[in-house]
N, C-alpha and C. Protein backbone atom coordinates (compact mmCIF):
# COMPACT_ATOMS: atom_id res chain seq x y z
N UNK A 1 42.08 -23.14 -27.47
CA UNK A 1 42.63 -22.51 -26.28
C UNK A 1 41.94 -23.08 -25.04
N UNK A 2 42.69 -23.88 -24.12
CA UNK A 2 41.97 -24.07 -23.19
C UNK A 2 42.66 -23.75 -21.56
N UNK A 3 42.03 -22.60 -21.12
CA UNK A 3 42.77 -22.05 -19.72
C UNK A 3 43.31 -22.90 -18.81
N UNK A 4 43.99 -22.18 -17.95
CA UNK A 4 45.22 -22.66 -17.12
C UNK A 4 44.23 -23.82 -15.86
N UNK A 5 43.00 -22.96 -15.27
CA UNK A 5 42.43 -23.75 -14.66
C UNK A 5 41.78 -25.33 -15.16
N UNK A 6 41.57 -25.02 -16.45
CA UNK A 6 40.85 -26.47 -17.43
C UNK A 6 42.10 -27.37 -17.70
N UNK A 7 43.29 -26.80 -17.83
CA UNK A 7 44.05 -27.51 -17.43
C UNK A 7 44.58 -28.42 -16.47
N UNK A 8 44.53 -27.83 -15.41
CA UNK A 8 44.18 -28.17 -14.29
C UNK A 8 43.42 -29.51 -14.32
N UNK A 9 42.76 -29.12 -14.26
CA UNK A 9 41.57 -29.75 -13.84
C UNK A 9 41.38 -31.18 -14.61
N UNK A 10 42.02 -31.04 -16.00
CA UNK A 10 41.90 -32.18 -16.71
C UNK A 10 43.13 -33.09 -16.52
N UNK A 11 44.44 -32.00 -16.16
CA UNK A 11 45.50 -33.51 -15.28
C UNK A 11 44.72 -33.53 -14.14
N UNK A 12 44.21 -33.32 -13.42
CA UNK A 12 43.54 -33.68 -12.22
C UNK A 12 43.11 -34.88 -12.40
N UNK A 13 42.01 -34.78 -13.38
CA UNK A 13 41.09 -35.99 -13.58
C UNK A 13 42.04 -37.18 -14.35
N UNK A 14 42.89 -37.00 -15.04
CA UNK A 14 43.67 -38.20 -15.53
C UNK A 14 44.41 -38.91 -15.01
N UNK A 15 44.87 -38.44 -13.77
CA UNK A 15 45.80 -38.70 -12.97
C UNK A 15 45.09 -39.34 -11.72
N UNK A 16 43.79 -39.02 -11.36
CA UNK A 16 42.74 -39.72 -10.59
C UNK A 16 42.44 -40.94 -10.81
N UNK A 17 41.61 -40.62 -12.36
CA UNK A 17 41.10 -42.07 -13.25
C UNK A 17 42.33 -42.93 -13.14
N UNK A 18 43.47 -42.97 -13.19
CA UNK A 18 44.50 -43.71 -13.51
C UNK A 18 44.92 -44.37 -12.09
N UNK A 19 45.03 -43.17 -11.13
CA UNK A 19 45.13 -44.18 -10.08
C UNK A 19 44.02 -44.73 -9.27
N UNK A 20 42.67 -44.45 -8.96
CA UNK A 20 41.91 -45.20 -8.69
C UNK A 20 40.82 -45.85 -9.82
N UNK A 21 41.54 -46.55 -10.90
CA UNK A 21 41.00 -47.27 -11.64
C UNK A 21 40.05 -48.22 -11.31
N UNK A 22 40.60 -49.06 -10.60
CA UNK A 22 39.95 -49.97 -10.03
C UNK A 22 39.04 -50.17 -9.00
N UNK A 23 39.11 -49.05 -8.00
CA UNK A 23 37.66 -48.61 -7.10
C UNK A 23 36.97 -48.06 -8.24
N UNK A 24 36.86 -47.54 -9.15
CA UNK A 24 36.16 -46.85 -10.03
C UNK A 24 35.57 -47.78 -11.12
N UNK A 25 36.26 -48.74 -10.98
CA UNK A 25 35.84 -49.99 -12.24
C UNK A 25 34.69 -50.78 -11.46
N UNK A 26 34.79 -50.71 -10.10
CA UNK A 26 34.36 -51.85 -9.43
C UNK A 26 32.98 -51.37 -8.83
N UNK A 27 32.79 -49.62 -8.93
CA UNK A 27 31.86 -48.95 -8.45
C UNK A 27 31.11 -48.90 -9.51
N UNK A 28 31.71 -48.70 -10.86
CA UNK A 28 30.54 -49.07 -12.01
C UNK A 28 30.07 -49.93 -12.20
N UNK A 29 30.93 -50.94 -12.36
CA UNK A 29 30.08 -52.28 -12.24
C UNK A 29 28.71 -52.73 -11.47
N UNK A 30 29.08 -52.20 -9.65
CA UNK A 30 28.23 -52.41 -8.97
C UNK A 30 26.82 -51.00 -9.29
N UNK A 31 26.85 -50.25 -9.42
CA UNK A 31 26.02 -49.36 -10.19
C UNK A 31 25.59 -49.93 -11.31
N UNK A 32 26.15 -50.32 -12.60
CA UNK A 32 25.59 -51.09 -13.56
C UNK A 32 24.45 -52.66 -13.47
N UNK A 33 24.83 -53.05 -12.07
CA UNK A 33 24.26 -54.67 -11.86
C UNK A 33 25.18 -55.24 -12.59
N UNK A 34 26.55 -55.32 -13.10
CA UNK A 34 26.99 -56.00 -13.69
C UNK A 34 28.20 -56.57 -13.12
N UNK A 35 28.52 -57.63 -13.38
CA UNK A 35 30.39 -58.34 -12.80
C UNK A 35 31.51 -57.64 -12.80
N UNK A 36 31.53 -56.92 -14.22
CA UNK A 36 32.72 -56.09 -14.84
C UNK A 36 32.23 -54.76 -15.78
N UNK A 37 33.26 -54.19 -15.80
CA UNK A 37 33.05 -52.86 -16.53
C UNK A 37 33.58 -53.58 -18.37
N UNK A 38 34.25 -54.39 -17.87
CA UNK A 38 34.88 -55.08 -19.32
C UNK A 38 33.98 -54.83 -20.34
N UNK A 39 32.82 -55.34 -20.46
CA UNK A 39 32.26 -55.59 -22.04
C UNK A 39 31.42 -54.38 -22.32
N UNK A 40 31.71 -53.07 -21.65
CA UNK A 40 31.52 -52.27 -22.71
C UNK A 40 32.47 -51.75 -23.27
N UNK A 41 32.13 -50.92 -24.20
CA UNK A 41 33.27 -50.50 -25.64
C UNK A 41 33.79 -49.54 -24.00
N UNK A 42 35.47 -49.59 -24.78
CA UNK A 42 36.27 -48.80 -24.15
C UNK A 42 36.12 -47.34 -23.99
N UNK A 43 35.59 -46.62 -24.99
CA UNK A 43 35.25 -45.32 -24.91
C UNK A 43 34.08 -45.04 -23.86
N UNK A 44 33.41 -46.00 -23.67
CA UNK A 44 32.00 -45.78 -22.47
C UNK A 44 32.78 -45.89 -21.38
N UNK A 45 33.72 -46.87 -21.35
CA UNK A 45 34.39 -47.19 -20.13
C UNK A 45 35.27 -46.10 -19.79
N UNK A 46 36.06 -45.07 -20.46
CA UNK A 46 36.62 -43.79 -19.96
C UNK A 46 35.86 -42.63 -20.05
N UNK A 47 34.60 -42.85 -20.60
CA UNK A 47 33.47 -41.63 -20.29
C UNK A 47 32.59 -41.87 -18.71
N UNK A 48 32.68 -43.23 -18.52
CA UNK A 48 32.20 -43.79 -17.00
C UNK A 48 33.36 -43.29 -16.24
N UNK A 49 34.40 -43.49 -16.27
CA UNK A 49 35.51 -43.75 -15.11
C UNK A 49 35.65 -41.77 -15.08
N UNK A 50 35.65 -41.64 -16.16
CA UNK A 50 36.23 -39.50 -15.64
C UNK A 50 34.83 -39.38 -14.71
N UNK A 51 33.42 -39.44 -15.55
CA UNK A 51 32.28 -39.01 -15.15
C UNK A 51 32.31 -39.31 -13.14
N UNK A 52 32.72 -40.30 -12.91
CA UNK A 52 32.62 -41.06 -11.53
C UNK A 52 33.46 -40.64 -11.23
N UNK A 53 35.08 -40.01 -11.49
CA UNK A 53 35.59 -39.62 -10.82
C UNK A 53 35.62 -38.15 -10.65
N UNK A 54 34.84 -37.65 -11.40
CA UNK A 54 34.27 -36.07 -11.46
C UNK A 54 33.43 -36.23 -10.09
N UNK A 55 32.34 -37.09 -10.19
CA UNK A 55 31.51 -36.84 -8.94
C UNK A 55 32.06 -37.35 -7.65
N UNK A 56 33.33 -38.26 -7.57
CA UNK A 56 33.58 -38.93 -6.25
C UNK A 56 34.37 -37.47 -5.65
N UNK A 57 35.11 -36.97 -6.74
CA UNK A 57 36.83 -36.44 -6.26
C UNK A 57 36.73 -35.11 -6.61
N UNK A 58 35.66 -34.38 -7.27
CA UNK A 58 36.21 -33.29 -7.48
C UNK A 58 34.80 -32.05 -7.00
N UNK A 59 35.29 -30.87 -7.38
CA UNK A 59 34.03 -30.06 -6.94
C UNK A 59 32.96 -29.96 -8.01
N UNK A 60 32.84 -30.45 -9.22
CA UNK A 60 32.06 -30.81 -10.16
C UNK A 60 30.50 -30.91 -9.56
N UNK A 61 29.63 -30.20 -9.34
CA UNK A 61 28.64 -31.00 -9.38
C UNK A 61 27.82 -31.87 -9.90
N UNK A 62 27.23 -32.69 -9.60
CA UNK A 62 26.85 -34.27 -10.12
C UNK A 62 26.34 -34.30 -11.02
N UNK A 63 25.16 -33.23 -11.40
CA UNK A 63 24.76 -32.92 -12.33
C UNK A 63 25.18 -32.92 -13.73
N UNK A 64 26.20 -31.58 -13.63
CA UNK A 64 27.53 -31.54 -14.69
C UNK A 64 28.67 -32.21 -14.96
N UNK A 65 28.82 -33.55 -13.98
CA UNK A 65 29.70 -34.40 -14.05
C UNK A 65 28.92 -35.48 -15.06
N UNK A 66 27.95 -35.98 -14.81
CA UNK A 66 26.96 -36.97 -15.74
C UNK A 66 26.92 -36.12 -17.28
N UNK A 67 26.70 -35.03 -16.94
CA UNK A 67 26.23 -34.27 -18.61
C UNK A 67 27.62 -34.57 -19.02
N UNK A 68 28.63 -34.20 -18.50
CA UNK A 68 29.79 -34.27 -19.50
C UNK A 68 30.29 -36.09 -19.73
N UNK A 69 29.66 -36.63 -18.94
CA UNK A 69 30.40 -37.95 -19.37
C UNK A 69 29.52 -37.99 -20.91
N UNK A 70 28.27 -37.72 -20.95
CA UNK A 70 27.21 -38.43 -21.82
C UNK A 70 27.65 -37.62 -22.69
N UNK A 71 28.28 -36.27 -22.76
CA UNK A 71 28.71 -35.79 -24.38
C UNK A 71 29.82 -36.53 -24.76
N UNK A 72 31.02 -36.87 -23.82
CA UNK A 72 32.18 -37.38 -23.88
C UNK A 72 31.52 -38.53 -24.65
N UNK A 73 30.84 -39.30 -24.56
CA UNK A 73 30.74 -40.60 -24.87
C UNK A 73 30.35 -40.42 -26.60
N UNK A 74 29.45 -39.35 -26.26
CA UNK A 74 28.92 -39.17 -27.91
C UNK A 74 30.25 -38.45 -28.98
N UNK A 75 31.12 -37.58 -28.36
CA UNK A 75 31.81 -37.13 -29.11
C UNK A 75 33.03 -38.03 -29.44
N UNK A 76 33.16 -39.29 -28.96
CA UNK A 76 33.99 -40.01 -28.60
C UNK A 76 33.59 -41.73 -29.65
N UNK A 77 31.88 -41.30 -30.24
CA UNK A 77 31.60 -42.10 -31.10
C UNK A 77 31.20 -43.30 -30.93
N UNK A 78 30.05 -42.93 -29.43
CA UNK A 78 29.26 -44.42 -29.23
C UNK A 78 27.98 -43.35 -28.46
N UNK A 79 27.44 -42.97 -29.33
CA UNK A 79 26.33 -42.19 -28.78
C UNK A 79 25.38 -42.58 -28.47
N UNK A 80 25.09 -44.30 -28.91
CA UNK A 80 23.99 -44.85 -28.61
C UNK A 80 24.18 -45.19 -27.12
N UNK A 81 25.38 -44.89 -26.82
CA UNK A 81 25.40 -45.55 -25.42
C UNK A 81 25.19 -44.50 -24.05
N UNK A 82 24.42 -43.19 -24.78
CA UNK A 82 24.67 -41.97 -23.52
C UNK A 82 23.56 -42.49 -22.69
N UNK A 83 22.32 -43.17 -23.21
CA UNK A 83 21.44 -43.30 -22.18
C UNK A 83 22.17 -44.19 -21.22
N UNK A 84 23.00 -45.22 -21.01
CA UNK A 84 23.61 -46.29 -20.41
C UNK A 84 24.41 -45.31 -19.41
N UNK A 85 25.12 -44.08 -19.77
CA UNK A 85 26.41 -43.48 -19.06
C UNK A 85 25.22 -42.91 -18.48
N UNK A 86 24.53 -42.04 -18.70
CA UNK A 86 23.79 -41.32 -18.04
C UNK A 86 22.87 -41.64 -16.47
N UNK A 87 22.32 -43.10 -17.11
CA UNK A 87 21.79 -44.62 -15.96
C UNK A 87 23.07 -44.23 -14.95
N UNK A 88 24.18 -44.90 -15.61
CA UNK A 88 24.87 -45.78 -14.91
C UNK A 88 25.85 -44.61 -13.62
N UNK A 89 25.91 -43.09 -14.11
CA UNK A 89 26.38 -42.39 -13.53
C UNK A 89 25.22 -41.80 -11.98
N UNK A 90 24.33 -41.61 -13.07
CA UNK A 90 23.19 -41.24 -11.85
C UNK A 90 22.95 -42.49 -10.92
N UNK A 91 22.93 -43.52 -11.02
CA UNK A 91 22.76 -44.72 -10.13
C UNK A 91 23.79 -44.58 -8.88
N UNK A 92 25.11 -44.16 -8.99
CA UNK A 92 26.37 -44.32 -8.30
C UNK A 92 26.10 -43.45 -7.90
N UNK A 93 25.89 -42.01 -8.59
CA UNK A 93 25.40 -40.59 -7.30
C UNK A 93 24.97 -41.83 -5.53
N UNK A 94 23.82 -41.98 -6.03
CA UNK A 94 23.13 -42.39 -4.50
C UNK A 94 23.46 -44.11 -4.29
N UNK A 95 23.71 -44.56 -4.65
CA UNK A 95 25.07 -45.90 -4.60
C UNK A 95 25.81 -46.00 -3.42
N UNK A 96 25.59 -46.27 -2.31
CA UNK A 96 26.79 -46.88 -1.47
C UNK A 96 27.95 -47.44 -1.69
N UNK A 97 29.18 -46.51 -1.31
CA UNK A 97 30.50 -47.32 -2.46
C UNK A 97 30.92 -47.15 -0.96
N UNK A 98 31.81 -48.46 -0.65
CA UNK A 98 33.44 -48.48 0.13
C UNK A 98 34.48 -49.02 -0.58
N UNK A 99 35.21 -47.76 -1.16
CA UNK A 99 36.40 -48.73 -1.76
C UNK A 99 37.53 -49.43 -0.99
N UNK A 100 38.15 -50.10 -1.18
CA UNK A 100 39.07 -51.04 -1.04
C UNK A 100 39.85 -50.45 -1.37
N UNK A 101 40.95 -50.20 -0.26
CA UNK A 101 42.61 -50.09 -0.39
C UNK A 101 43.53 -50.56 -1.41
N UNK A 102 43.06 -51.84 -1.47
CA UNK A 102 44.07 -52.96 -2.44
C UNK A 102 44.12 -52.98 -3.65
N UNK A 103 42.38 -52.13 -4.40
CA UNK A 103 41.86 -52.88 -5.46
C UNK A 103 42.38 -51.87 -6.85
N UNK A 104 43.12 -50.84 -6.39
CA UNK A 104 44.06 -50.41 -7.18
C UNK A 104 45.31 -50.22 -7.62
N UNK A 105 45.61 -51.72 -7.54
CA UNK A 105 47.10 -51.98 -7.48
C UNK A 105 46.77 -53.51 -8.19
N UNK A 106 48.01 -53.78 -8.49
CA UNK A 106 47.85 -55.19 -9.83
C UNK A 106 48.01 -56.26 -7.21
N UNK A 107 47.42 -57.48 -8.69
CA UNK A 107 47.39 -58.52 -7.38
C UNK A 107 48.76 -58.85 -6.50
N UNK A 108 49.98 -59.02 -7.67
CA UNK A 108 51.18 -59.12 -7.80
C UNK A 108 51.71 -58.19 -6.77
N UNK A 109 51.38 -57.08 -6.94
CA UNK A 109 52.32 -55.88 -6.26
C UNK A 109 51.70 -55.88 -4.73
N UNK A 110 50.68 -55.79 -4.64
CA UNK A 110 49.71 -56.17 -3.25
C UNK A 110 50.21 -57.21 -2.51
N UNK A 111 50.48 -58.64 -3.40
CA UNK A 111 51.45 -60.28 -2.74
C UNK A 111 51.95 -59.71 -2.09
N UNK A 112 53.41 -59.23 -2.85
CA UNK A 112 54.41 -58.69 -2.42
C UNK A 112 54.67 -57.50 -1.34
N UNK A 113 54.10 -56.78 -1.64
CA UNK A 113 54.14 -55.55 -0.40
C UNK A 113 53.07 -56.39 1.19
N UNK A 114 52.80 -57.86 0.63
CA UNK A 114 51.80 -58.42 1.78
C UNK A 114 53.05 -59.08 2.53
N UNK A 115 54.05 -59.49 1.77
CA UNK A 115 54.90 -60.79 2.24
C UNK A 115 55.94 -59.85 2.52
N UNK A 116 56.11 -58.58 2.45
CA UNK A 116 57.33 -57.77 2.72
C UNK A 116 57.04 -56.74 4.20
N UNK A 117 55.47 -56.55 4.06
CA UNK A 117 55.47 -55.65 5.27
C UNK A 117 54.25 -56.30 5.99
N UNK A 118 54.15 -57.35 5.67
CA UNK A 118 52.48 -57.47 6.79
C UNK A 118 51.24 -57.32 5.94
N UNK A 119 50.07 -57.29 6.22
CA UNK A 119 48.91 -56.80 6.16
C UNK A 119 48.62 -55.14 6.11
N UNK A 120 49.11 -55.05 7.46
CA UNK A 120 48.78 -53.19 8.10
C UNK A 120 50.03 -52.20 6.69
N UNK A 121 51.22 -52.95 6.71
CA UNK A 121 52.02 -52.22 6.30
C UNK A 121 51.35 -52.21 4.44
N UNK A 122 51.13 -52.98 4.04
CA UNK A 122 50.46 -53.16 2.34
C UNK A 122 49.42 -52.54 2.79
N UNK A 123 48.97 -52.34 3.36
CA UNK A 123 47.79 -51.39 3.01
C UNK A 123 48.18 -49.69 3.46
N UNK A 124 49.21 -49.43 4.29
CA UNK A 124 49.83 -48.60 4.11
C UNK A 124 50.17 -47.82 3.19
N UNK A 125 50.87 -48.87 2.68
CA UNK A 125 51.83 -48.71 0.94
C UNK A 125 50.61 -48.17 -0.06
N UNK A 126 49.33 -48.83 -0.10
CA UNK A 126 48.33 -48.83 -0.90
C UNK A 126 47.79 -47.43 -1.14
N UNK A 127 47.53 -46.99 0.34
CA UNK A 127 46.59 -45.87 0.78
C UNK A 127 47.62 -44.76 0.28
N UNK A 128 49.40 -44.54 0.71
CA UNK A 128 50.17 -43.73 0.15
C UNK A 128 50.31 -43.69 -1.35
N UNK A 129 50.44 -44.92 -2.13
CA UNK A 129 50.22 -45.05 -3.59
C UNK A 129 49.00 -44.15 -4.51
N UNK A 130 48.00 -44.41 -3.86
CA UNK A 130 46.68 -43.83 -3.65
C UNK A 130 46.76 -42.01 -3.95
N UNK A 131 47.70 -41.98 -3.18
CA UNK A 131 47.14 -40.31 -2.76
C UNK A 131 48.16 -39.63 -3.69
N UNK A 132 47.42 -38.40 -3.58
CA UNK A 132 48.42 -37.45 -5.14
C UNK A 132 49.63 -37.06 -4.52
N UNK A 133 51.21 -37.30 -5.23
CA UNK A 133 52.33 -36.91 -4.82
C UNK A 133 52.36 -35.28 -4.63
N UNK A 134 53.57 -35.26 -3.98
CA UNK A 134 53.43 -34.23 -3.68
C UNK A 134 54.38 -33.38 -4.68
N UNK A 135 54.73 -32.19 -5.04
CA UNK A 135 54.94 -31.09 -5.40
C UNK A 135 56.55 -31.03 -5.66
N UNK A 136 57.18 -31.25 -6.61
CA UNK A 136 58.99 -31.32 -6.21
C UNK A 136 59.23 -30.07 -6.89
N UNK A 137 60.69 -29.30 -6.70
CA UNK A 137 60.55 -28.25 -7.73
C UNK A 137 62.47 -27.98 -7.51
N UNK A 138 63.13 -28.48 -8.53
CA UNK A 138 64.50 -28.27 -8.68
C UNK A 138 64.54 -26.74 -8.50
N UNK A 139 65.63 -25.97 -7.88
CA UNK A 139 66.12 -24.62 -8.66
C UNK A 139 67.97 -25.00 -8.68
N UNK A 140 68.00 -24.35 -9.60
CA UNK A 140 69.91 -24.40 -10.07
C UNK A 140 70.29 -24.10 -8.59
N UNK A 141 71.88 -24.08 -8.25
CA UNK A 141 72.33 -23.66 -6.64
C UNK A 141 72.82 -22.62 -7.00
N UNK A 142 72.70 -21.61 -7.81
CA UNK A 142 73.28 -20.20 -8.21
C UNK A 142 71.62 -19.55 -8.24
N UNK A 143 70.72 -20.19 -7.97
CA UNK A 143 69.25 -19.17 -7.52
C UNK A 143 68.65 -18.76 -6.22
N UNK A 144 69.11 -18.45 -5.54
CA UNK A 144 69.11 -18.48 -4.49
C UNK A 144 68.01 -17.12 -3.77
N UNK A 145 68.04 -16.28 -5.21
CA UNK A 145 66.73 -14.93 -5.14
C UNK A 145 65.48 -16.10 -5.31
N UNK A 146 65.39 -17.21 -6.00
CA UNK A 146 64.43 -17.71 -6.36
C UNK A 146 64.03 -18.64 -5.24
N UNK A 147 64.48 -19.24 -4.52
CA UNK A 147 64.60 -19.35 -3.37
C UNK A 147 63.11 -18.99 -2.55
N UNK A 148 64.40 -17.74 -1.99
CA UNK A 148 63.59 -16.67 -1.47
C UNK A 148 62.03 -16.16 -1.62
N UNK A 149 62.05 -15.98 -2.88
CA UNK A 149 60.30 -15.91 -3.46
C UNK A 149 60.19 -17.12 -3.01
N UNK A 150 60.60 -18.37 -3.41
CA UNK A 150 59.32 -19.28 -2.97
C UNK A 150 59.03 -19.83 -1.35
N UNK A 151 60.41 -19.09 -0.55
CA UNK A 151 59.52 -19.15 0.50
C UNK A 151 58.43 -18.47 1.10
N UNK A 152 58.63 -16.88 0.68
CA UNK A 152 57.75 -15.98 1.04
C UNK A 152 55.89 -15.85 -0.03
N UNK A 153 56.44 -17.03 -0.66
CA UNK A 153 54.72 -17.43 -1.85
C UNK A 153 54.44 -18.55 -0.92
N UNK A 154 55.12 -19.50 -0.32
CA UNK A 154 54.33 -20.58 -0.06
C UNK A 154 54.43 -20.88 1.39
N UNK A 155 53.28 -21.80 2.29
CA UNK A 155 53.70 -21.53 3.61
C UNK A 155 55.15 -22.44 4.28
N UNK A 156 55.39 -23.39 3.25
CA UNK A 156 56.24 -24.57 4.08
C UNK A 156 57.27 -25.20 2.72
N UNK A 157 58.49 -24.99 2.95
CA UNK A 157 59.61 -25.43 2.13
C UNK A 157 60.19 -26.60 2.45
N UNK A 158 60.41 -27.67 2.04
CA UNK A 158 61.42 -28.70 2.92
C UNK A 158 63.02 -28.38 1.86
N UNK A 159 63.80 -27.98 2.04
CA UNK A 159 64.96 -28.15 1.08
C UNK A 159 65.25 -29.90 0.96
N UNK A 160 65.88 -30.06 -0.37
CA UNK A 160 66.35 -31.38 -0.43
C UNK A 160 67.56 -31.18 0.31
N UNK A 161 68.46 -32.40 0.76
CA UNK A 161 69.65 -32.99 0.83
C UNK A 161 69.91 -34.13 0.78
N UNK A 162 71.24 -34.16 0.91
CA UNK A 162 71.75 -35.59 0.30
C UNK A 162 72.62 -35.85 1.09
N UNK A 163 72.73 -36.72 2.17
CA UNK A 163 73.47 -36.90 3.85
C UNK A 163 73.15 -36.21 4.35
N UNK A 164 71.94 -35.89 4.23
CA UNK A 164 71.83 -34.57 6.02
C UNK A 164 72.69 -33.04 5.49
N UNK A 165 72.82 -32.91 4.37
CA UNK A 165 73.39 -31.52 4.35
C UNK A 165 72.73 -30.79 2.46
N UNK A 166 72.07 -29.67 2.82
CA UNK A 166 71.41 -29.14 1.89
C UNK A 166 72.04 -29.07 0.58
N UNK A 167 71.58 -29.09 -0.60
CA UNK A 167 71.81 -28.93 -1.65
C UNK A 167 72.32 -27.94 -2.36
């Protein structure tokens, strides 16, 4: 059984790790002294990337963000490697990171959004790519009580349409 908030919280973090992979690959590395996150076993490498994105992105404190990478790693069946996650997480705590706009997106897609909108505009694209979508929520057009509740639960509704005229 795991509650509604741990739920939460764990698409939170998957959906983080996934899209800033690559500031997160590139911050371990530089925390590690190393080129790449590549040559460790893959399981260290997604017990690094949640752990770092526990401490960059979430209210986790740092503390309990490191402890859980280093069980993750052991329960995950490379236990020799918790002293390494443990190093390599606490190092990045006090680590100077600036990530890069670009560096989470394939090279390809970056070209292209370079040769289609500019410089300013790809990094635009990047920074929106970046950030968590927002919230969609169909109701049938015969709900219209349901509606109602969700304007009076939430502060701001946009209705869809399709030509300028509501759904």
């Amino acid at each position: 059984e795991v509650s509604r908030a741990d739920r939460g919280l764990a698409w939170n973090i998957v959906q983080g790790v996934l899209r800033k992979r690559g500031s997160l690959d590139r911050h371990l590395a530089e925390a590690a002294g190393r080129p790449s996150v590549s040559k460790f076993d893959v399981e260290v490498r997604v017990a690094l990337r949640i752990g770092l994105f526990e401490i960059l992105e979430t209210r986790t404190p740092n503390h309990a963000a490191v402890d859980q990478a280093v069980q993750l790693v052991a329960v995950l069946g490379r236990g020799r490697a918790r002293g390494v996650v443990n190093a390599v997480l606490r190092k990045s705590i006090s680590h100077n990171f600036e990530p890069d706009v670009f560096e989470n997106h394939p090279e390809w897609l970056v070209t292209r959004w370079m040769e289609l909108y500019g410089h300013s505009g790809a990094e635009d694209m990047c920074r929106a790519n970046d950030s968590v979508a927002p919230l969609g929520i169909s109701i049938m057009p015969n709900q219209s009580e349901v509606v109602e509740q969700l304007r009076e639960a939430v502060e701001w509704i946009e209705p869809a349409t399709v030509s300028g005229e509501p759904l």
